[in-house]
Protein backbone atom coordinates (compact mmCIF):
# COMPACT_ATOMS: atom_id res chain seq x y z
CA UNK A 1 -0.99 -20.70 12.42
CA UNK A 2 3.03 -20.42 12.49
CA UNK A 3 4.82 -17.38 13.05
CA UNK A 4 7.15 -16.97 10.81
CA UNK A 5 9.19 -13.63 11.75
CA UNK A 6 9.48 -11.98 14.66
CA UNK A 7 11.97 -8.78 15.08
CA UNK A 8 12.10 -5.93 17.30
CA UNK A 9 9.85 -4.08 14.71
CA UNK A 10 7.57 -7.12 13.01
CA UNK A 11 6.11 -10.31 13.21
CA UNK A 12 4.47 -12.55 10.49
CA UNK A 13 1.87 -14.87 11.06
CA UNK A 14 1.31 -17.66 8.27
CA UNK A 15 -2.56 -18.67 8.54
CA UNK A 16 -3.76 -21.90 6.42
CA UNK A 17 -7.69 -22.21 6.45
CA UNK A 18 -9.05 -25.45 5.80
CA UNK A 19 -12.40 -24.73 3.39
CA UNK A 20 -14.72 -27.52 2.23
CA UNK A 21 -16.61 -27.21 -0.76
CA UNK A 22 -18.14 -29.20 -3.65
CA UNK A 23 -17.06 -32.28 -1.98
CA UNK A 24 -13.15 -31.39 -2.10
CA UNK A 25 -11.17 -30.20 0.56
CA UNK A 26 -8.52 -27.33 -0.54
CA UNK A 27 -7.09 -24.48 1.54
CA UNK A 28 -6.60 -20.84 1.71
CA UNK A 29 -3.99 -18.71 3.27
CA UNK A 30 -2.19 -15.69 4.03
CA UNK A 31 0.10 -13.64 6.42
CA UNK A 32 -0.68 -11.32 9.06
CA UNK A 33 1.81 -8.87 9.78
CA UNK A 34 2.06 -6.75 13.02
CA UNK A 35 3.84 -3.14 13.31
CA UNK A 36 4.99 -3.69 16.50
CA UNK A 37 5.75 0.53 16.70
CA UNK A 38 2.95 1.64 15.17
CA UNK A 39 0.43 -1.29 16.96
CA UNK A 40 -1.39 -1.62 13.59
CA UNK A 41 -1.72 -4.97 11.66
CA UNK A 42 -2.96 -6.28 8.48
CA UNK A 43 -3.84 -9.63 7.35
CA UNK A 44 -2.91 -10.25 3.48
CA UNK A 45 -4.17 -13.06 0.77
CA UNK A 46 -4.48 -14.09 -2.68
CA UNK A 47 -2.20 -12.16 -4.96
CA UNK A 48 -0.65 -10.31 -2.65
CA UNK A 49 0.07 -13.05 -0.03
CA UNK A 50 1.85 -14.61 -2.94
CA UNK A 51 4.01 -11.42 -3.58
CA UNK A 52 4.92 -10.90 -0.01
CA UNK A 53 5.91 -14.62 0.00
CA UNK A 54 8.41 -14.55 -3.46
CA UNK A 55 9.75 -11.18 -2.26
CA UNK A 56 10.89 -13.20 1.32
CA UNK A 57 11.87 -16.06 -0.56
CA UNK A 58 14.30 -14.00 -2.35
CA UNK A 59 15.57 -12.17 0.36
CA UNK A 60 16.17 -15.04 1.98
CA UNK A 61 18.39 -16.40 -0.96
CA UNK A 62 20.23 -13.89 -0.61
CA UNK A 63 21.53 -14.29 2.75
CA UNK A 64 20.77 -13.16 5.82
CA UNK A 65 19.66 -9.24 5.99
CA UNK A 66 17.74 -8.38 8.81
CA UNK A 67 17.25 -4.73 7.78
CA UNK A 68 16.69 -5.29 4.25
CA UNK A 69 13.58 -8.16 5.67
CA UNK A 70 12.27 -5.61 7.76
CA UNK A 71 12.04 -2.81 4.82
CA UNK A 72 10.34 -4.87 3.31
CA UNK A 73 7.67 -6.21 5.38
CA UNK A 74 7.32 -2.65 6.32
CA UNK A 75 6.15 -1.59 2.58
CA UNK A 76 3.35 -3.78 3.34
CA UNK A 77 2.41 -2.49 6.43
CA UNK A 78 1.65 0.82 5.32
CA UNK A 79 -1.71 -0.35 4.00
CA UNK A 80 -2.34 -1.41 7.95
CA UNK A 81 -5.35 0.31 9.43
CA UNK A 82 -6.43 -2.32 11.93
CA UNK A 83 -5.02 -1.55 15.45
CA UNK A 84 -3.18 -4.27 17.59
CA UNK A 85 -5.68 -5.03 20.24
CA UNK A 86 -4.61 -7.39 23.37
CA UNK A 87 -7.70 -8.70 25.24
């Protein structure tokens, strides 16, 4: 687990899960991303981990744009439905 991003509106969470199988050892990932103003977060993988990672990656290139990171991490948090729970 690394965090990744953390603004006044979002953070990201990069997970890597170590799975064993079939006598190799690979790994699977993905991002959770908390709305900090709406207190919902999602966790994404696969396909759409990888999207949310190329779209940073350019943005990044790019230079640094807080607001433009931020409108985009927030297109993915509209599929969020899990609240933000602190125990």
């Amino acid at each position: 687990m690394e965090m990744l991003y953390n603004s006044d509106s979002f953070v990201v969470v990069a997970f890597e899960i170590p799975v064993e199988g079939a006598g190799t050892q690979r790994s699977r990932g993905g991002y959770e991303i908390v709305d900090k103003f709406a207190r919902k977060e999602i966790f994404i993988e696969g396909e759409l981990a990888e999207r949310f990672q190329q779209g940073v990656q350019e943005l990044v290139a790019q230079g640094p744009n807080p607001e433009a990171l931020d409108e985009f991490i927030g297109s993915f948090t509209t599929l969020a439905q899990q609240p933000v729970v602190l125990h």
